[in-house]
C-alpha atoms as a PDB file:
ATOM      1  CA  UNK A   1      18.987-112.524 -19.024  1.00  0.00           C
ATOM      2  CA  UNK A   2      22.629-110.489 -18.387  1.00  0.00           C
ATOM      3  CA  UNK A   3      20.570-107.059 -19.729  1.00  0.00           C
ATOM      4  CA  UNK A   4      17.523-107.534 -17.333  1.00  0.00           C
ATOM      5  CA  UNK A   5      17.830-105.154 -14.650  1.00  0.00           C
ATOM      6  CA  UNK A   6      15.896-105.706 -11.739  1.00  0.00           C
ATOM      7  CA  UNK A   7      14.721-102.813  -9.294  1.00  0.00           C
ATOM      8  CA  UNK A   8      15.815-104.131  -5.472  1.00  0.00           C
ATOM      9  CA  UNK A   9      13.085-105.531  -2.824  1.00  0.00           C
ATOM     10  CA  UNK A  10      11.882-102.445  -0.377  1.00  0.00           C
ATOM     11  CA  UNK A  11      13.875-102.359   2.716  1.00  0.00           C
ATOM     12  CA  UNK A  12      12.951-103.939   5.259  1.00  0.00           C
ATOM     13  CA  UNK A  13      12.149-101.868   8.554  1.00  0.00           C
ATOM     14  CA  UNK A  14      11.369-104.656  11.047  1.00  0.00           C
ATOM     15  CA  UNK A  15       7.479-104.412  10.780  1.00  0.00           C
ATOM     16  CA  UNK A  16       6.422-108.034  11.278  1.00  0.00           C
ATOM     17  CA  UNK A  17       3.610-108.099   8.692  1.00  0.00           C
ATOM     18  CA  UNK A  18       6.143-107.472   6.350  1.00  0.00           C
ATOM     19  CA  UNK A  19       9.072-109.708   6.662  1.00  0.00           C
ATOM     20  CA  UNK A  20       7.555-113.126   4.688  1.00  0.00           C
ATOM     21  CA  UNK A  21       7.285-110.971   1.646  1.00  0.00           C
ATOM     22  CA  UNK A  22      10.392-109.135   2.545  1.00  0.00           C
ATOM     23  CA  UNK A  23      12.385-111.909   1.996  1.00  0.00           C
ATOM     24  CA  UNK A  24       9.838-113.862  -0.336  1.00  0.00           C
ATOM     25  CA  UNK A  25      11.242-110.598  -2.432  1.00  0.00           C
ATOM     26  CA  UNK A  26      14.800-110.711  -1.917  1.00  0.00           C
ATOM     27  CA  UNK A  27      15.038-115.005  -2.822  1.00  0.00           C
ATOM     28  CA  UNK A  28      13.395-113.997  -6.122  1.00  0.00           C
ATOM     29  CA  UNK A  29      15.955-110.890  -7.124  1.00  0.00           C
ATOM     30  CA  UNK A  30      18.638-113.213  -5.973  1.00  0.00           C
ATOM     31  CA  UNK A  31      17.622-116.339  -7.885  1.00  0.00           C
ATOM     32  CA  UNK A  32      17.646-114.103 -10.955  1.00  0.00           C
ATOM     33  CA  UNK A  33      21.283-112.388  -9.912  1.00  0.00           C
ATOM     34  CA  UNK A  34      24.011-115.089 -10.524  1.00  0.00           C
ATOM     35  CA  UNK A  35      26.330-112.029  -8.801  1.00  0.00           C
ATOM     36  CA  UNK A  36      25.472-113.607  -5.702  1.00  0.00           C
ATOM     37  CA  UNK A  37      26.554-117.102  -5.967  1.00  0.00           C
ATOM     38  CA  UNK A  38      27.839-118.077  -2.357  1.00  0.00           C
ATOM     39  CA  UNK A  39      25.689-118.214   0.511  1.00  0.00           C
ATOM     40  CA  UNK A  40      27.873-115.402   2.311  1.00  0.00           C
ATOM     41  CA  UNK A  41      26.892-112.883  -0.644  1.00  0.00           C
ATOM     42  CA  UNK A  42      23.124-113.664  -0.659  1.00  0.00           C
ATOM     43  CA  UNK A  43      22.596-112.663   3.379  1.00  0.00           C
ATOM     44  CA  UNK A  44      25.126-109.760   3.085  1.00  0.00           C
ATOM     45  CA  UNK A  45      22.793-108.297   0.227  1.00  0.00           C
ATOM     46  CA  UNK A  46      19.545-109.037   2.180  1.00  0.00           C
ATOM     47  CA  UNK A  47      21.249-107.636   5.565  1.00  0.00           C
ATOM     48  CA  UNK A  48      22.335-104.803   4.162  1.00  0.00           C
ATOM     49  CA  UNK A  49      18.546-104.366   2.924  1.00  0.00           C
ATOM     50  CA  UNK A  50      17.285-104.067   6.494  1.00  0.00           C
ATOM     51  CA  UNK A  51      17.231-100.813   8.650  1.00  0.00           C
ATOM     52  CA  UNK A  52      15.289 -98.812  11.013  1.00  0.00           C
ATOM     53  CA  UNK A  53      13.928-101.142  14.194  1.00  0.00           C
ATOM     54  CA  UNK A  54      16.014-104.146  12.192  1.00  0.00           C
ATOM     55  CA  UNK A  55      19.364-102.303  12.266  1.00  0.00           C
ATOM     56  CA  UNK A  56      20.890-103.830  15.495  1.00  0.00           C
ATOM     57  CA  UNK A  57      19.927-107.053  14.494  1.00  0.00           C
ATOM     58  CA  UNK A  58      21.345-106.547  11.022  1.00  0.00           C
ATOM     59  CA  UNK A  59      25.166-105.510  12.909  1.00  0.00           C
ATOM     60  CA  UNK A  60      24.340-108.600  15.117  1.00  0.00           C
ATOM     61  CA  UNK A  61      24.087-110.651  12.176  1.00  0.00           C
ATOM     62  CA  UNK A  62      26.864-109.049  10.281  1.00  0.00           C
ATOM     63  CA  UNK A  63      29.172-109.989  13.210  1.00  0.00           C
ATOM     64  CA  UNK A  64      28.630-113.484  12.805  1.00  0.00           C
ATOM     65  CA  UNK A  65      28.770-113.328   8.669  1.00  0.00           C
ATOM     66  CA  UNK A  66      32.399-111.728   9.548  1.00  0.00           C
ATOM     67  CA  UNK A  67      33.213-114.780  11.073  1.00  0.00           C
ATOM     68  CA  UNK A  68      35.635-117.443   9.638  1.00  0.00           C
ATOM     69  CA  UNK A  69      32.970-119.799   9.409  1.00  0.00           C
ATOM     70  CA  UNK A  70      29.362-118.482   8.715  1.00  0.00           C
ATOM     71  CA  UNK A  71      26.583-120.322  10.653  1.00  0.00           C
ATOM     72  CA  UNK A  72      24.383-120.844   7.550  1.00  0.00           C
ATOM     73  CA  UNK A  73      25.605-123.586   5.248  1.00  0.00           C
ATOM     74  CA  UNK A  74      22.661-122.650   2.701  1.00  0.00           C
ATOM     75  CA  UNK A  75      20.667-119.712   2.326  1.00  0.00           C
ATOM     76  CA  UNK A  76      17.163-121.046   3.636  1.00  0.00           C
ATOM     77  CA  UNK A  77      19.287-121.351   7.388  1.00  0.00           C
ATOM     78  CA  UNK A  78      19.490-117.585   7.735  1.00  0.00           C
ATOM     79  CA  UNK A  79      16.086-117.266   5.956  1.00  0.00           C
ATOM     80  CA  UNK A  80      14.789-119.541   8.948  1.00  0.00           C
ATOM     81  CA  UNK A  81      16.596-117.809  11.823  1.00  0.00           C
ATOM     82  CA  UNK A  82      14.823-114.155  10.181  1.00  0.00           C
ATOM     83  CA  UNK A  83      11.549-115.518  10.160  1.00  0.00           C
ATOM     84  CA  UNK A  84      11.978-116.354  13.977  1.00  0.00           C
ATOM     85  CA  UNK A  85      12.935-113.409  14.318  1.00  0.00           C
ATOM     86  CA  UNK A  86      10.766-111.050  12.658  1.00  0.00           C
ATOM     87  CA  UNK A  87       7.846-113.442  11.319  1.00  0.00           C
ATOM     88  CA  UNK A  88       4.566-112.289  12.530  1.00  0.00           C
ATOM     89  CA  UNK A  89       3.679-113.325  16.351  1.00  0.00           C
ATOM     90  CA  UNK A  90       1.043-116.227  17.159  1.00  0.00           C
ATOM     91  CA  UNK A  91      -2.409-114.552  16.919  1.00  0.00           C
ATOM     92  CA  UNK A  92      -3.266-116.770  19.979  1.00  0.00           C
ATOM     93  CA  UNK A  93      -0.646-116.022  21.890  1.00  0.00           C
ATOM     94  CA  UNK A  94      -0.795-111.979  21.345  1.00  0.00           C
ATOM     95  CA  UNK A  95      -4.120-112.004  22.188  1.00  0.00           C
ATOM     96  CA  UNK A  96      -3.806-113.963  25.655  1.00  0.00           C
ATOM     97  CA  UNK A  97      -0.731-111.221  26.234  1.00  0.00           C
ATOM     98  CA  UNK A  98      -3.477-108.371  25.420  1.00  0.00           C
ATOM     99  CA  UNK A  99      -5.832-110.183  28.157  1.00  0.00           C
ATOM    100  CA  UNK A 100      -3.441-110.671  30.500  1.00  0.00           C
ATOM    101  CA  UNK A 101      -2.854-106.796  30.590  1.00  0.00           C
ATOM    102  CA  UNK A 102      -6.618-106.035  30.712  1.00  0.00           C
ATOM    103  CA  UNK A 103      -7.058-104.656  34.544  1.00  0.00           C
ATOM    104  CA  UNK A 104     -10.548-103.233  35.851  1.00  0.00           C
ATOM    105  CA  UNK A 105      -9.767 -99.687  37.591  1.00  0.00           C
ATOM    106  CA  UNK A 106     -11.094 -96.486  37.956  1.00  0.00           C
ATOM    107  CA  UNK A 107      -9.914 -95.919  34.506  1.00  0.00           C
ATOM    108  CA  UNK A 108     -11.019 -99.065  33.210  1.00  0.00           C
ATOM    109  CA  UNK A 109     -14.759 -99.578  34.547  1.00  0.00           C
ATOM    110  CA  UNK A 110     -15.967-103.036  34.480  1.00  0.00           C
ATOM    111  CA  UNK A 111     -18.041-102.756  31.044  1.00  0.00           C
ATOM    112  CA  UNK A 112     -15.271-101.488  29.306  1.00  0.00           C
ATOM    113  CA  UNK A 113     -13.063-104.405  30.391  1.00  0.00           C
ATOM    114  CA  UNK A 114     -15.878-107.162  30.006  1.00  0.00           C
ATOM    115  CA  UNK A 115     -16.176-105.853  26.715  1.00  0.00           C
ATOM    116  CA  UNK A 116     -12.309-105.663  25.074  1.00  0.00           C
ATOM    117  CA  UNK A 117     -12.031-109.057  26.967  1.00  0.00           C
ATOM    118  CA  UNK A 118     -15.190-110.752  24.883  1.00  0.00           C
ATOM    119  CA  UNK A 119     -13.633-109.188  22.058  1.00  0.00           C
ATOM    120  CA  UNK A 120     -10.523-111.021  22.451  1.00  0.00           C
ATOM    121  CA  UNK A 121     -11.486-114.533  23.856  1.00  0.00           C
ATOM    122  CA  UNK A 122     -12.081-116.028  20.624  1.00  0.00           C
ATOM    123  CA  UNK A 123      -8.335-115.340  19.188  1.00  0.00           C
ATOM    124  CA  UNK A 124      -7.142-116.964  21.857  1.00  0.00           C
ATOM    125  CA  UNK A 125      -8.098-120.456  20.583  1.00  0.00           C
ATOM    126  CA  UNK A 126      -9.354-121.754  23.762  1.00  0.00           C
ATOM    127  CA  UNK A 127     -12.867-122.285  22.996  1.00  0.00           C
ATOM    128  CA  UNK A 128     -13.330-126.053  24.615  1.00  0.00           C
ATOM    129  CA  UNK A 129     -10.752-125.112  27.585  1.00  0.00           C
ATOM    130  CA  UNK A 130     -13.594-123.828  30.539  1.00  0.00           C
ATOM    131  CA  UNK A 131     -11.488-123.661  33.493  1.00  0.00           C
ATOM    132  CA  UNK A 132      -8.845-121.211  31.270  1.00  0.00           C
ATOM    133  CA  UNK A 133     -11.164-119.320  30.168  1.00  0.00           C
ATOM    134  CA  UNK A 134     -12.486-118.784  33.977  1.00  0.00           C
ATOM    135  CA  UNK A 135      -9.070-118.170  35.180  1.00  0.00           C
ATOM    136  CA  UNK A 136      -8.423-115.977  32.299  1.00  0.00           C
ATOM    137  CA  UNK A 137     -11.822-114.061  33.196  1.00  0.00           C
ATOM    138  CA  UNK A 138     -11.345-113.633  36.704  1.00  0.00           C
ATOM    139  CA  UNK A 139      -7.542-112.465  36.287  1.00  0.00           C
ATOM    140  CA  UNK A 140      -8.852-108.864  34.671  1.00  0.00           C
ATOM    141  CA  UNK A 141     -10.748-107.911  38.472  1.00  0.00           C
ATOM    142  CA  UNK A 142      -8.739-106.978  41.619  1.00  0.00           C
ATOM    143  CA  UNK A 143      -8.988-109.319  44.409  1.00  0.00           C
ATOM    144  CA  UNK A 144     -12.011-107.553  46.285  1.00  0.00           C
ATOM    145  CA  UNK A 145     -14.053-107.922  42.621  1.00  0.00           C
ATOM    146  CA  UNK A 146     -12.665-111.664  42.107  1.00  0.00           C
ATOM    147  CA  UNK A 147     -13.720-112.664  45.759  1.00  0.00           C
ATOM    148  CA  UNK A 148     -17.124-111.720  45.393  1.00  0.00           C
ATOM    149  CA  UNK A 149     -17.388-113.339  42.112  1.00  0.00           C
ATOM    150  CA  UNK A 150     -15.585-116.725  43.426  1.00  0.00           C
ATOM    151  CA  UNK A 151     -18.348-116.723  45.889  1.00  0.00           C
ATOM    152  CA  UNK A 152     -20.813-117.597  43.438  1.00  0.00           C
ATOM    153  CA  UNK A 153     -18.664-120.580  42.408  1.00  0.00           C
ATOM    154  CA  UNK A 154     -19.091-120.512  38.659  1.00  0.00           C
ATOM    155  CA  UNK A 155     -18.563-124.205  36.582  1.00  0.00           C
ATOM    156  CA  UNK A 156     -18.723-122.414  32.813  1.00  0.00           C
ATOM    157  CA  UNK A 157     -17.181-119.532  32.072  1.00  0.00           C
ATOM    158  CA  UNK A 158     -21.204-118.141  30.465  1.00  0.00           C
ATOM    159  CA  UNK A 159     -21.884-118.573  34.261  1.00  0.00           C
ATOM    160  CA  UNK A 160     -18.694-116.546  35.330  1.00  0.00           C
ATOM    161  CA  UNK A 161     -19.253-113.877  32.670  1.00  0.00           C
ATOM    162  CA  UNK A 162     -23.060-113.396  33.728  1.00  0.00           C
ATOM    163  CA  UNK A 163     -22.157-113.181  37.329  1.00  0.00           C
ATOM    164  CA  UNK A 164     -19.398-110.528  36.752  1.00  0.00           C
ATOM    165  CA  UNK A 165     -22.226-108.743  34.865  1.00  0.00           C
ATOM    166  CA  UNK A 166     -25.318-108.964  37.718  1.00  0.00           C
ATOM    167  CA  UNK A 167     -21.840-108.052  40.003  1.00  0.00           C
ATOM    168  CA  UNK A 168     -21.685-104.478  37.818  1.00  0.00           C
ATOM    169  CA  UNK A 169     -25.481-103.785  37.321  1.00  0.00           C
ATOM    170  CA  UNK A 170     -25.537-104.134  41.251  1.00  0.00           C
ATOM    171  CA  UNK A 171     -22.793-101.701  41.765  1.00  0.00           C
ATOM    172  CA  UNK A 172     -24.769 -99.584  39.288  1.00  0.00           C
ATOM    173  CA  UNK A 173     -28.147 -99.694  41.510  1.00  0.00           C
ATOM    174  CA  UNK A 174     -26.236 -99.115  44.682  1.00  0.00           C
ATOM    175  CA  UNK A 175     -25.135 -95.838  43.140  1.00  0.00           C
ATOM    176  CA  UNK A 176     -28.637 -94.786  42.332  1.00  0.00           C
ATOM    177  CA  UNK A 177     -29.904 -95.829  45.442  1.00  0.00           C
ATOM    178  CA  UNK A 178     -26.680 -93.347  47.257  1.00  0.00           C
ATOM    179  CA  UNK A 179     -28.218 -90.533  44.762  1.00  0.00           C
ATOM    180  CA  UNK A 180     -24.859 -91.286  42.705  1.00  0.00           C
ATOM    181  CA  UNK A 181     -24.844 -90.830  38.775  1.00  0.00           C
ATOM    182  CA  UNK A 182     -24.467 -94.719  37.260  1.00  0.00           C
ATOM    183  CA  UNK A 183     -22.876 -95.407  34.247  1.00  0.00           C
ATOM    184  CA  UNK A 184     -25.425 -98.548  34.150  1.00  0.00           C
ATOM    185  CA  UNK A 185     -26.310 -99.976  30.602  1.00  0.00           C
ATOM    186  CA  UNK A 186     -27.936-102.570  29.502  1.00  0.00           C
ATOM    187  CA  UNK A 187     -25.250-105.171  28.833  1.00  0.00           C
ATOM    188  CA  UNK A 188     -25.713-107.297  25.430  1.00  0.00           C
ATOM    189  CA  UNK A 189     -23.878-110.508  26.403  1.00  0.00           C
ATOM    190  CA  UNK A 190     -20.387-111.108  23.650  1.00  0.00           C
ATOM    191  CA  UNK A 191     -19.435-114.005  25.655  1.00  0.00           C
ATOM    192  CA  UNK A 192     -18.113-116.035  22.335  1.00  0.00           C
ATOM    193  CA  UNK A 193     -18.719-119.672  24.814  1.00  0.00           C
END
């Protein structure tokens, strides 16, 4: 086994999708390197490994390895705090952030944001919740939009995302009827209920 060389894992740039493998990688080439036999010498090598976006936290870390008295007493406690940090982000939870920043304007008409918000509900693991996903609905419009849609006091969020529909095909008609150009279609209903 001395005479096997073995090529070293990729470096690891901090792109989330790539850190279990990253170090999946590195506990394989050093479970097959008896060079690095101390705790200490197994997260220097995979520290050093890591650059670009990862490079502060890599000095960060280094810091503490300096230290007297490193905070990992085995190898899978660093292995743990680098998955925290740089394991991939709760589906759920990124895709209630990515609602949360949907926001009907002028340069987001009210189709457009209907639509990437149907497109998103169902990663958000909420499917039994009704009042959340209500809330969650309403919270894209600005308050004059929300009012009027409040109005029609909605119990199920299919009722809240067909109102907020008949609202825009209304503000569609009223254009024709002002000799406006509408940007009316024909919505298909996404609602994932």
């Amino acid at each position: 086994m001395d005479s096997l060389k073995l090529p070293l894992p990729d470096k690891f740039t901090g792109t989330r999708s790539k850190a279990a493998g990253f170090i999946a990688l590195c506990q394989a080439y050093l479970s097959l390197t008896p060079a690095y036999d101390t705790v200490k010498k197994q997260v220097t090598f995979i520290l050093l490994l890591c650059e670009g976006n990862a490079a502060s936290w890599r000095t960060t870390q280094l810091v503490k390895l300096a230290a007297t008295t490193i905070p990992w007493t085995m190898l899978a406690g660093f292995t743990e705090e680098f998955s925290t940090q740089w394991g991939e982000i709760n589906n759920a939870a990124s895709a209630l952030n990515n609602i949360r920043m949907i926001s009907v304007s002028k340069y987001l008409p009210i189709d457009k944001a209907i639509t990437r918000f149907d497109k998103l509900l169902p990663l958000c693991e909420i499917n039994t919740n009704e009042t959340m996903k209500m809330h969650l609905f309403h919270g894209i419009f600005p308050n004059n939009i929300r009012g009027e849609l409040y109005q029609k006091w909605p119990t199920t969020y299919t009722d809240a995302h067909t109102n907020a529909i008949r609202y825009y095909q209304a503000t569609q008609m009223l254009k024709i009827d002002k000799g406006q150009v509408a940007n009316y279609h024909n919505f298909q209903s996404q609602n994932n209920c």
